[in-house]
Protein backbone atom coordinates (compact mmCIF):
# COMPACT_ATOMS: atom_id res chain seq x y z
CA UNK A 1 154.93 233.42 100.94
CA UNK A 2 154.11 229.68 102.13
CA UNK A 3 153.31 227.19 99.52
CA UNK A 4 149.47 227.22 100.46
CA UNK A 5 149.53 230.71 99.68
CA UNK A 6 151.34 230.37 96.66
CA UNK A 7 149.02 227.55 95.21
CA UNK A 8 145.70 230.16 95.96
CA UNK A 9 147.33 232.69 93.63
CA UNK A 10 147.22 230.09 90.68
CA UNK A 11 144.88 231.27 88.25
CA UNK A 12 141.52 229.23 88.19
CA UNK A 13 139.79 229.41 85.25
CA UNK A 14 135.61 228.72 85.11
CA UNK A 15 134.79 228.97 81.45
CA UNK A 16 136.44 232.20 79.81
CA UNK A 17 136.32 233.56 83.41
CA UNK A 18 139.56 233.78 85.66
CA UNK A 19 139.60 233.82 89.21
CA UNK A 20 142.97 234.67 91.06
CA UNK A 21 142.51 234.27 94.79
CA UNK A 22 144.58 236.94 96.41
CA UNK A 23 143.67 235.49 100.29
CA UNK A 24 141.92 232.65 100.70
CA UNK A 25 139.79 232.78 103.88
CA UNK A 26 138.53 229.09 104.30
CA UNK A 27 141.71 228.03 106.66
CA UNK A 28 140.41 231.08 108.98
CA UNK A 29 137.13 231.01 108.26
CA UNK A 30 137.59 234.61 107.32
CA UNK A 31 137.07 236.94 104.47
CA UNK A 32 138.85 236.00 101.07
CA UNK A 33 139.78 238.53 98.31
CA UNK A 34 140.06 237.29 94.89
CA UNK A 35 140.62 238.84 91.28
CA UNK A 36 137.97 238.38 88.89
CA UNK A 37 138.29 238.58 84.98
CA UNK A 38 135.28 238.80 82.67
CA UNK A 39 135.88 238.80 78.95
CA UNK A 40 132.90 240.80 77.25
CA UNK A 41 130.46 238.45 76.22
CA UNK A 42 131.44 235.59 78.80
CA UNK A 43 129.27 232.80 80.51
CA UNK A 44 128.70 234.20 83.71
CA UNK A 45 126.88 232.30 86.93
CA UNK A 46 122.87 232.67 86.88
CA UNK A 47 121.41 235.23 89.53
CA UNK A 48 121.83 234.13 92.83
CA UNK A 49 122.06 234.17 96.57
CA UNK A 50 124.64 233.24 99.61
CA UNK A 51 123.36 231.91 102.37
CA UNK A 52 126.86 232.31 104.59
CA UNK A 53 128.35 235.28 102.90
CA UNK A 54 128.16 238.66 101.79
CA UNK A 55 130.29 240.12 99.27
CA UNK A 56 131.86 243.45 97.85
CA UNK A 57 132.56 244.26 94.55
CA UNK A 58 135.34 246.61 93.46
CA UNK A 59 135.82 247.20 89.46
CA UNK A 60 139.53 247.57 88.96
CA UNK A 61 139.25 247.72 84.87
CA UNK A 62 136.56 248.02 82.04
CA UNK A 63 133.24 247.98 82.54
CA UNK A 64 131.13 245.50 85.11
CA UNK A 65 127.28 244.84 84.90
CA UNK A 66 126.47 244.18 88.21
CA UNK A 67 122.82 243.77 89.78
CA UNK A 68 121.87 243.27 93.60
CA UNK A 69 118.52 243.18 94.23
CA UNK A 70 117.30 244.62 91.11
CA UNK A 71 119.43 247.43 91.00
CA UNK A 72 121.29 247.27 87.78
CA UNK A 73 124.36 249.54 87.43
CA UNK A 74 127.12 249.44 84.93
CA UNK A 75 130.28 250.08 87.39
CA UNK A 76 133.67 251.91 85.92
CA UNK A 77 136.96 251.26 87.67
CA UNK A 78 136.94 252.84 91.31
CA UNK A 79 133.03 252.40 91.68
CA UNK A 80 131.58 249.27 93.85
CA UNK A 81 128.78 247.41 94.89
CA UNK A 82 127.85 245.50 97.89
CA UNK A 83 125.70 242.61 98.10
CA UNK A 84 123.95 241.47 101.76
CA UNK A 85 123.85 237.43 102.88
CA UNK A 86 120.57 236.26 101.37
CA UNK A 87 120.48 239.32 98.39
CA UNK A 88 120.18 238.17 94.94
CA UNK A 89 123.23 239.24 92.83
CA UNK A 90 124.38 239.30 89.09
CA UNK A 91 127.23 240.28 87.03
CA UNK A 92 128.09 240.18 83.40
CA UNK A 93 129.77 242.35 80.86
CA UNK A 94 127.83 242.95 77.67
CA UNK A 95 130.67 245.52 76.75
CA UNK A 96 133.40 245.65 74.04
CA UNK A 97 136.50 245.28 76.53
CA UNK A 98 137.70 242.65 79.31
CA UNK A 99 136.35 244.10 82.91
CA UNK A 100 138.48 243.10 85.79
CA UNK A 101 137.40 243.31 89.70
CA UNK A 102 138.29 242.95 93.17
CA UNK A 103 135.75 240.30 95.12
CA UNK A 104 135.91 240.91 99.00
CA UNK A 105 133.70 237.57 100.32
CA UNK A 106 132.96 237.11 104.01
CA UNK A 107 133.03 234.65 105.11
CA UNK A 108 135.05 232.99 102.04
CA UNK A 109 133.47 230.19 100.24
CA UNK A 110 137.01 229.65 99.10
CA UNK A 111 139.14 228.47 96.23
CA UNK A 112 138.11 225.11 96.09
CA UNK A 113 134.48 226.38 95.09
CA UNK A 114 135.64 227.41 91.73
CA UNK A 115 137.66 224.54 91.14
CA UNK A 116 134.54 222.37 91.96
CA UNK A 117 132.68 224.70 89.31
CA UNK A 118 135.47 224.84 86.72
CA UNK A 119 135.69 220.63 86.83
CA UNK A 120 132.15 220.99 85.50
CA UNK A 121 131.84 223.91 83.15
CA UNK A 122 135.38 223.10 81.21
CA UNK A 123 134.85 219.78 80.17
CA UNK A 124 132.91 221.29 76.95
CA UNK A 125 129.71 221.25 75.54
CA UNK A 126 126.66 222.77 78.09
CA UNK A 127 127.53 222.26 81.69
CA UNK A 128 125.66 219.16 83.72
CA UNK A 129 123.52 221.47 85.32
CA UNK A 130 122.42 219.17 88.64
CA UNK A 131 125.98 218.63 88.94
CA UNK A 132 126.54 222.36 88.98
CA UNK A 133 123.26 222.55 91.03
CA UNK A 134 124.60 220.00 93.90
CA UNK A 135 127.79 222.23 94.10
CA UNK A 136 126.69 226.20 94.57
CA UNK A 137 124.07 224.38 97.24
CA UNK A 138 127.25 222.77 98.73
CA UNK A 139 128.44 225.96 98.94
CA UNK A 140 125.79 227.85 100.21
CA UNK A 141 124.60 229.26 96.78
CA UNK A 142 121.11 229.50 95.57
CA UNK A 143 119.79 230.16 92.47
CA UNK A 144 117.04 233.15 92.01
CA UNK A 145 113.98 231.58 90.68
CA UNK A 146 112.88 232.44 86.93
CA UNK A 147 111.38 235.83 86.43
């Protein structure tokens, strides 16, 4: 293991979510696999799109709300979901126990994205939310509109 790779395994934590990148694909410009964690209950991201990526979902434990598109399903360990560059995607998990998946990004927007999010959603109190705003744009993120 080289130290870069050991420093992407650190836990980051965005709220009471945890994010544990397994590969981080940014120094390839490649795909990126990271752990997710969602407490029941949590603060999760609003719906959204990528404008660079795609990803894969891959529940591992518990149960994971997940929604691409308008298709809502309620995935159990073993079951996925995959969401297309420019589809709009949501998870949460309104159930009693922690849900844990696999995220399979490609390309990766990387580590540093959730570090850039966690500097502004642990700090307390509601998050700034142009701050937040000017970073998932950074990143190639855009929130759906209301519905």
């Amino acid at each position: 293991m080289t130290l870069s790779s050991a420093a992407a395994r650190e836990p980051i934590n965005v709220g009471q979510l945890s994010i544990q990148y397994l590969i981080d694909g940014t120094a390839t410009g490649g795909m990126g696999v990271f752990e997710l964690t969602v407490p029941p209950n949590s603060q999760v991201p609003p719906p959204h799109s990528h404008t660079r990526n795609e990803e894969f979902v891959y529940v591992l434990e518990g149960m994971l709300r997940y929604s691409v598109d308008g298709i809502v399903r309620d995935l159990t360990p073993g079951e996925w979901m995959f969401t297309a560059r420019g589809s709009v995607h949501h998870f949460s998990n309104p159930h009693n126990g922690t849900a844990r998946a696999l995220i399979v990004l490609t390309p990766d927007i990387g580590a540093q994205y959730f570090r850039d999010v966690g500097a502004i959603v642990n700090v307390g109190g509601p998050p700034d939310r142009e701050k937040l705003m000017d970073v998932m744009f950074r990143y190639g993120l855009v929130p759906a509109p209301p519905q």
